[in-house]
C-alpha atoms as a PDB file:
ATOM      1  CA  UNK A   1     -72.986 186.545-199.083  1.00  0.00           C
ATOM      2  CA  UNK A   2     -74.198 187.397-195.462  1.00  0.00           C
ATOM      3  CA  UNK A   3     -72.144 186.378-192.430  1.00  0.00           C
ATOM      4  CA  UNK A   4     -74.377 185.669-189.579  1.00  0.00           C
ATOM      5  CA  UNK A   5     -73.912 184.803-185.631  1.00  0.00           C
ATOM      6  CA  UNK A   6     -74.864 180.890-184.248  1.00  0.00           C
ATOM      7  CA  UNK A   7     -78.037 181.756-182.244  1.00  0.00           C
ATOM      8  CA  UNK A   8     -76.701 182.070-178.426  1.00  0.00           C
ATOM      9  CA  UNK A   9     -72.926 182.230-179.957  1.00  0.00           C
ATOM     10  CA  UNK A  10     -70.455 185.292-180.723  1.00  0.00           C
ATOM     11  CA  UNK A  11     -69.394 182.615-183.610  1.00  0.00           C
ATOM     12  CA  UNK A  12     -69.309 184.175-187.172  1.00  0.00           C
ATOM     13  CA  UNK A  13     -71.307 182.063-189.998  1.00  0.00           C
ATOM     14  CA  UNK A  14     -71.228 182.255-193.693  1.00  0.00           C
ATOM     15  CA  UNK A  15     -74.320 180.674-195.053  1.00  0.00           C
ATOM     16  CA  UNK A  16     -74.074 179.140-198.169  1.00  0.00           C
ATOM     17  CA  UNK A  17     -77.320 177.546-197.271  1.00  0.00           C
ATOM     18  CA  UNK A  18     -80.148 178.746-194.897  1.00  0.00           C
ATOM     19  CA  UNK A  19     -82.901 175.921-193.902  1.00  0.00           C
ATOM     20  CA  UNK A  20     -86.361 176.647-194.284  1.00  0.00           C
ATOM     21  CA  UNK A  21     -89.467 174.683-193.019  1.00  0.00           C
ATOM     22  CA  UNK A  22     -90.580 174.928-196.088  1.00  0.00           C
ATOM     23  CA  UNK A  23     -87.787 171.775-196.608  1.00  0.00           C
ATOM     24  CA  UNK A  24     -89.248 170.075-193.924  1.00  0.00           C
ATOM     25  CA  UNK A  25     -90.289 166.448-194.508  1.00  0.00           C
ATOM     26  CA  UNK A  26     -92.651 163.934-192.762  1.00  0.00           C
ATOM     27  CA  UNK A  27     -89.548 161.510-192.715  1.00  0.00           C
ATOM     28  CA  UNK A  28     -87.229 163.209-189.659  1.00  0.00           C
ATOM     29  CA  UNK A  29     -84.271 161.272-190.306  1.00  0.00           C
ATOM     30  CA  UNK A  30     -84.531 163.010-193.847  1.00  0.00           C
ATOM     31  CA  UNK A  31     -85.031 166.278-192.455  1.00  0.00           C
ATOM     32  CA  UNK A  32     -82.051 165.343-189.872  1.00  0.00           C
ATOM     33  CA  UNK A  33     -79.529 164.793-192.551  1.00  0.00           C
ATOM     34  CA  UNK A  34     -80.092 167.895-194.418  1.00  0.00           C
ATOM     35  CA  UNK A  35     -80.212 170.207-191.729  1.00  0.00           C
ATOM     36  CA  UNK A  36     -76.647 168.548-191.363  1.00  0.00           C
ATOM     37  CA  UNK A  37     -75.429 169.190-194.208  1.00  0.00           C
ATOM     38  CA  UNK A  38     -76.213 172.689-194.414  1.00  0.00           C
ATOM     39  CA  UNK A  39     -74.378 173.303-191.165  1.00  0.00           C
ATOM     40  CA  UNK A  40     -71.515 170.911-192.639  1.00  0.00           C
ATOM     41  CA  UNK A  41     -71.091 172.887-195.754  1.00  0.00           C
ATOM     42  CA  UNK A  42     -71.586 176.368-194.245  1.00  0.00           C
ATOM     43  CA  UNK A  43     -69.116 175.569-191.298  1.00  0.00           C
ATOM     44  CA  UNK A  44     -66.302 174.317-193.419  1.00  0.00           C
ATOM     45  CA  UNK A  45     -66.764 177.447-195.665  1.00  0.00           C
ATOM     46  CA  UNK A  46     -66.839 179.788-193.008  1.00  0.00           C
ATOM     47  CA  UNK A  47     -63.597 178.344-191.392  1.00  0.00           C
ATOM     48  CA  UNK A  48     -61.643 178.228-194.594  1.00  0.00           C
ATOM     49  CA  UNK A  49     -62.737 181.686-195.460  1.00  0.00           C
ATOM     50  CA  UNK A  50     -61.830 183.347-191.894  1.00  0.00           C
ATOM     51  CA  UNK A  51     -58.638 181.179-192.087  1.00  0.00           C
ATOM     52  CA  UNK A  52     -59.471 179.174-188.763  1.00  0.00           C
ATOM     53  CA  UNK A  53     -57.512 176.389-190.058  1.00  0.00           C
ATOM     54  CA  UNK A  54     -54.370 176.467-187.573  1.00  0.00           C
ATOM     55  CA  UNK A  55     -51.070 176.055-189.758  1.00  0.00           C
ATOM     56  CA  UNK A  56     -49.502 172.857-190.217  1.00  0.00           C
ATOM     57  CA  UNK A  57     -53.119 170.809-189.995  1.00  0.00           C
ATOM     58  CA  UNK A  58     -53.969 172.496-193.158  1.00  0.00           C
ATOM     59  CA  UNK A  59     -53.539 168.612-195.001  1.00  0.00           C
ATOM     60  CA  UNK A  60     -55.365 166.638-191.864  1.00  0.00           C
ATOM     61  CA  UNK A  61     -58.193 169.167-191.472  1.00  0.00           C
ATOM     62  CA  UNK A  62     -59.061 169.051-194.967  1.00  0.00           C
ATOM     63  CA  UNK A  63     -58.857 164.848-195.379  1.00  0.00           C
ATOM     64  CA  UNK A  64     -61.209 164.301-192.038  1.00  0.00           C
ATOM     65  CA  UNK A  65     -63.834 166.921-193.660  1.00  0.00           C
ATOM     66  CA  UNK A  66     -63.548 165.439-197.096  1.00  0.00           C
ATOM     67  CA  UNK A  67     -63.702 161.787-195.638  1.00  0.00           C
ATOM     68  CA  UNK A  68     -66.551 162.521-193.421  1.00  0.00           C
ATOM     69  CA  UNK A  69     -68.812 164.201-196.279  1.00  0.00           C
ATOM     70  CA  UNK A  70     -67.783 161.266-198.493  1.00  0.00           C
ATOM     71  CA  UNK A  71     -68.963 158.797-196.090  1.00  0.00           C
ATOM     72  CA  UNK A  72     -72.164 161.261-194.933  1.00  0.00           C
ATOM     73  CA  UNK A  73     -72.780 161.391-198.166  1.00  0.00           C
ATOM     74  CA  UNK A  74     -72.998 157.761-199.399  1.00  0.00           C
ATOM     75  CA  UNK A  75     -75.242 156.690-195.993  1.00  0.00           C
ATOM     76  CA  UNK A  76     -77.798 159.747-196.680  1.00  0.00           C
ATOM     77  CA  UNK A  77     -77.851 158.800-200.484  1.00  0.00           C
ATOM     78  CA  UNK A  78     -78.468 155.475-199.760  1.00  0.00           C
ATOM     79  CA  UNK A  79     -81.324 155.914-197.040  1.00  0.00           C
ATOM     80  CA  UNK A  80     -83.131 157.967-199.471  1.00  0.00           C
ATOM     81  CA  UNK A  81     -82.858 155.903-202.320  1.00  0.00           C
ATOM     82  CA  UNK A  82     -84.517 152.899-199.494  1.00  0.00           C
ATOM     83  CA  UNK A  83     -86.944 155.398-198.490  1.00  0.00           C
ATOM     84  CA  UNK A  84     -87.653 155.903-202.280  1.00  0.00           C
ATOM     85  CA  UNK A  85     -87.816 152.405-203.183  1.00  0.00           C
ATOM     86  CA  UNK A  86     -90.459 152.199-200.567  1.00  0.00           C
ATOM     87  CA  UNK A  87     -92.782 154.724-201.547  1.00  0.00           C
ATOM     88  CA  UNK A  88     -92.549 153.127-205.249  1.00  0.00           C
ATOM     89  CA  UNK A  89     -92.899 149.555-203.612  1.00  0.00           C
ATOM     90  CA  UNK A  90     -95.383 150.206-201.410  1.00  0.00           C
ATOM     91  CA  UNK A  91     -96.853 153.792-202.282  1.00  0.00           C
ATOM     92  CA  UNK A  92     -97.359 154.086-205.544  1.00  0.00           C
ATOM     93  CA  UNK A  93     -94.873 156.697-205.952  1.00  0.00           C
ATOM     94  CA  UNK A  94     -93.171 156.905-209.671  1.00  0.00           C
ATOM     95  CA  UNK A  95     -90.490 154.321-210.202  1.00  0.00           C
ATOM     96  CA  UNK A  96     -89.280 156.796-213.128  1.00  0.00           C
ATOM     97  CA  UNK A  97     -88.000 159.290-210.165  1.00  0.00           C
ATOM     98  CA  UNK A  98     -86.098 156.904-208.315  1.00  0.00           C
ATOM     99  CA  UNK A  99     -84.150 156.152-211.562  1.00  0.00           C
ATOM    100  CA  UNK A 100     -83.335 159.422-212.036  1.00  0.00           C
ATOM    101  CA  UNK A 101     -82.655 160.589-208.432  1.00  0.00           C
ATOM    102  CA  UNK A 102     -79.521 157.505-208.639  1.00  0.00           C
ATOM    103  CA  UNK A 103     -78.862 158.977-211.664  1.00  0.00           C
ATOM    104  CA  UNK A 104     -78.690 162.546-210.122  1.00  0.00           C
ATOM    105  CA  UNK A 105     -76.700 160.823-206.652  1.00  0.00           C
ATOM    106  CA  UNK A 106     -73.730 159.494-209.020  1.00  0.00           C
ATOM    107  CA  UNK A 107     -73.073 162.312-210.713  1.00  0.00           C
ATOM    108  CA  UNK A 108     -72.700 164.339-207.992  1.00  0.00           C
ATOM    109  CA  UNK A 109     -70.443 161.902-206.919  1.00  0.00           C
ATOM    110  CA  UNK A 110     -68.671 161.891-210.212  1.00  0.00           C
ATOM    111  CA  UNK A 111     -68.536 165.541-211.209  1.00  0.00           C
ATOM    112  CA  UNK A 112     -68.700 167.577-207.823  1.00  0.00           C
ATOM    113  CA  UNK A 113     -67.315 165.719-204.827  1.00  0.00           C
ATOM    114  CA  UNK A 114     -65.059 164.031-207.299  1.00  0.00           C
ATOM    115  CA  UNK A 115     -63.548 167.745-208.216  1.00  0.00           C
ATOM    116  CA  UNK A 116     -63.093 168.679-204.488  1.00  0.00           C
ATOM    117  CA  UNK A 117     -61.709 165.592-203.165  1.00  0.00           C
ATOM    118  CA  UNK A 118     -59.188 166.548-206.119  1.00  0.00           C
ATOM    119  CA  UNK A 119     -58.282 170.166-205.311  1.00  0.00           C
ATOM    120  CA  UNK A 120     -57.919 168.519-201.668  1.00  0.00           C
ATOM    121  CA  UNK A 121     -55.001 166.156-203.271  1.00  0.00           C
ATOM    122  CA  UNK A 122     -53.762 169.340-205.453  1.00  0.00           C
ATOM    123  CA  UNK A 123     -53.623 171.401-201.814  1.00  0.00           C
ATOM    124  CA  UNK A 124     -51.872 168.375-200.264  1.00  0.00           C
ATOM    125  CA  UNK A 125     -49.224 168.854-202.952  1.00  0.00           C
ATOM    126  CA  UNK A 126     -48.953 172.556-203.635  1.00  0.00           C
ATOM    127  CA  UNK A 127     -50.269 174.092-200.167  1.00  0.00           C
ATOM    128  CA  UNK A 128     -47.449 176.423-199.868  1.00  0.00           C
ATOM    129  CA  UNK A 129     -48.315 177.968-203.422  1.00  0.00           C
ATOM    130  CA  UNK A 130     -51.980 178.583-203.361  1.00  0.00           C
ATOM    131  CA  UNK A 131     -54.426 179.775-200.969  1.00  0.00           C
ATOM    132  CA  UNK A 132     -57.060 177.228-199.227  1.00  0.00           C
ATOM    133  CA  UNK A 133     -59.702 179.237-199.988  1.00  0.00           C
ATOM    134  CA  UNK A 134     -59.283 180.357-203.730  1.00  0.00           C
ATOM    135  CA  UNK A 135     -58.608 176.620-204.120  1.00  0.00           C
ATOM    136  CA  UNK A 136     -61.618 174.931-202.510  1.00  0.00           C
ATOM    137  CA  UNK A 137     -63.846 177.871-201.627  1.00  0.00           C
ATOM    138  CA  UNK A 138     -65.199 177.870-204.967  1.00  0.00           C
ATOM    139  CA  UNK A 139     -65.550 174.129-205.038  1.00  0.00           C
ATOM    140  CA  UNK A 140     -67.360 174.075-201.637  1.00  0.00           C
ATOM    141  CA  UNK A 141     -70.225 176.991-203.228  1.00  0.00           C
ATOM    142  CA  UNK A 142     -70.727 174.490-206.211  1.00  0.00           C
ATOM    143  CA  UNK A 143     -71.075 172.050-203.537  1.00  0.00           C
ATOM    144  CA  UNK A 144     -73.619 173.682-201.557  1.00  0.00           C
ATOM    145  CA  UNK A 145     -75.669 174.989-204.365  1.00  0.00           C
ATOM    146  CA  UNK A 146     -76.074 171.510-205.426  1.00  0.00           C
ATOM    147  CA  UNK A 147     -77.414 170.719-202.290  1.00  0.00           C
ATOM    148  CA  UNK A 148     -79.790 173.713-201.833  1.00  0.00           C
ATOM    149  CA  UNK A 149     -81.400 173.066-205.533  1.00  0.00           C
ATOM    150  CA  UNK A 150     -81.513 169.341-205.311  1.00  0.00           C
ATOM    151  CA  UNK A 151     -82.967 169.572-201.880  1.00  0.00           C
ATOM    152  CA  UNK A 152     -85.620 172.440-202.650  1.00  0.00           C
ATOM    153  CA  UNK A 153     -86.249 172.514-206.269  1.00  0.00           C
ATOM    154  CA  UNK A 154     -84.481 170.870-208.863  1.00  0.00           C
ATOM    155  CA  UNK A 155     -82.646 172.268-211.579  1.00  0.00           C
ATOM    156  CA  UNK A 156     -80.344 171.988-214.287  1.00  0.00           C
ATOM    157  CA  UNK A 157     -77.474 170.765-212.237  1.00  0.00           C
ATOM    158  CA  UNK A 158     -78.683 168.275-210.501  1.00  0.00           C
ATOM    159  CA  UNK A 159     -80.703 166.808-213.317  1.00  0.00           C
ATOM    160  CA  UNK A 160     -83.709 168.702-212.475  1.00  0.00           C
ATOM    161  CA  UNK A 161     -84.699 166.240-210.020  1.00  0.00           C
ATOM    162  CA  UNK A 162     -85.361 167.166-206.058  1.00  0.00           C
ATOM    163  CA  UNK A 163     -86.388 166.213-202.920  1.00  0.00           C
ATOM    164  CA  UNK A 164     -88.904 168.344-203.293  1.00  0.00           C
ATOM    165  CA  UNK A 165     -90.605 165.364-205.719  1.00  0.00           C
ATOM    166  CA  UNK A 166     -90.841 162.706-203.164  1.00  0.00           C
ATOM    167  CA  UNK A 167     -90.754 165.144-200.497  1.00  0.00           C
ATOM    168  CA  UNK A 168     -94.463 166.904-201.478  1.00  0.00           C
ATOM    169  CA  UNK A 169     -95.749 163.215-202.219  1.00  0.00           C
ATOM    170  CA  UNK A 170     -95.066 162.112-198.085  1.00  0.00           C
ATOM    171  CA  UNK A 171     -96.332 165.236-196.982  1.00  0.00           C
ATOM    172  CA  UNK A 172     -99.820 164.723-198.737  1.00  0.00           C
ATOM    173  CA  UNK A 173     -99.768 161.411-196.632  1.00  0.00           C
ATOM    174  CA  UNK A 174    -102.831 160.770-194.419  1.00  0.00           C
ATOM    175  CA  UNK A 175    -101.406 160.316-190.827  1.00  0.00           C
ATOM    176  CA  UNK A 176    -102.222 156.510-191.500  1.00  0.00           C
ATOM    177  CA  UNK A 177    -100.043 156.655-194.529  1.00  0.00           C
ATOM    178  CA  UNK A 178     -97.375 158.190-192.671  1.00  0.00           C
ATOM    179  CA  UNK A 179     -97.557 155.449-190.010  1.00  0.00           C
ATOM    180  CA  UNK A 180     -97.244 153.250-192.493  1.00  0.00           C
ATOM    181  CA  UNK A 181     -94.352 154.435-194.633  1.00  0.00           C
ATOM    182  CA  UNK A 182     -92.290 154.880-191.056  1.00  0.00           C
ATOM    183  CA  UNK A 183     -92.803 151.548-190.462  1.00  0.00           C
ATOM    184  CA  UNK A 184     -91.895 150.321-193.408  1.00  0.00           C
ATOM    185  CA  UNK A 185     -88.604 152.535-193.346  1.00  0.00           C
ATOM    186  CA  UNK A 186     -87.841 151.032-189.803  1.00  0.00           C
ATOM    187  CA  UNK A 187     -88.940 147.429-190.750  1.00  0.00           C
ATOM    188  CA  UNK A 188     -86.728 147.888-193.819  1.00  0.00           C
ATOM    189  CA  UNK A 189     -83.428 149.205-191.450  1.00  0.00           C
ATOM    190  CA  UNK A 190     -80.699 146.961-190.320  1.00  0.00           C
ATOM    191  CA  UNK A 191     -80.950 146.953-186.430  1.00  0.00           C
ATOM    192  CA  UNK A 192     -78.846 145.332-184.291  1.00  0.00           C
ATOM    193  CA  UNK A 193     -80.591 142.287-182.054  1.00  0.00           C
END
């Protein structure tokens, strides 16, 4: 594993995973959210594995990041499963996909985040008898690898199902069709008055 410099930064970077455009999606808010994790993931790894974690907020540093993911987490898996709904709806996408990309959402839940949010507790506990990073650092790679296949290509761990699926489907969108699904997405949205 690389460690690379923030463009205009002296900050060091482990990247568990690198964005490509290749990701990219005609949805933005999409593209937003995964760009975010990937910085999320491959921050919090870097600063538990160059120990940036100043003692004594060990416990509190570790609760915010696992309580923000959580949350990130359930509000990006529930936007896609909308935008999903609306390209079966409205699209004629395949209603077996957004089946199995719930499917693929709670067990991540259940097996993954479920596992760190765990060693997190176990830390809480036991801090003073295990290192952070042989503790979690493992935990946050499953993490991210999950991400990076279920966001690129599929594969066994997540199910074998992807972005990728509904991703290649918007991108072969006319620019009317695009229109169209955007304003469905934004139509579909809970905006304040």
């Amino acid at each position: 594993m690389a460690v690379y410099q923030m463009p205009g930064s002296t900050e060091e970077l482990f990247k568990l995973i690198e964005w490509k455009s290749e990701y990219d999606c005609a949805v933005r808010t999409l593209n937003c959210q995964h760009k975010d994790t990937a910085i999320f993931l491959n921050k919090w790894f870097t600063d538990i594995k160059l120990q940036r974690i100043k003692q004594g907020r060990v416990a509190t540093y570790l609760d915010d990041k696992i309580q923000y993911f959580e949350h990130f987490c359930s509000q990006h898996f529930a936007f896609e499963e909308d935008v999903i709904t609306i390209l079966c709806t409205r699209f004629k996408f395949n209603p077996e996909h957004y089946e199995k990309h719930i499917a693929c959402h709670k067990n991540f839940y259940s097996s993954l985040l479920k596992v760190l949010a765990e060693q997190i507790s176990y830390f809480k506990k036991h801090g003073d008898t295990t290192t952070i990073e042989d503790l979690i650092g493992d935990s946050l790679k499953d993490i991210s690898r999950w991400w990076f296949y279920h966001i690129t290509t599929g594969e066994r761990r997540t199910g074998g199902v992807s972005d990728n699926e509904y991703r290649s489907y918007i991108n072969s969108f006319s620019p009317h069709q695009k229109i169209d699904l955007l304003n469905e997405i934004v139509s579909k949205s809970h905006l304040p008055d």
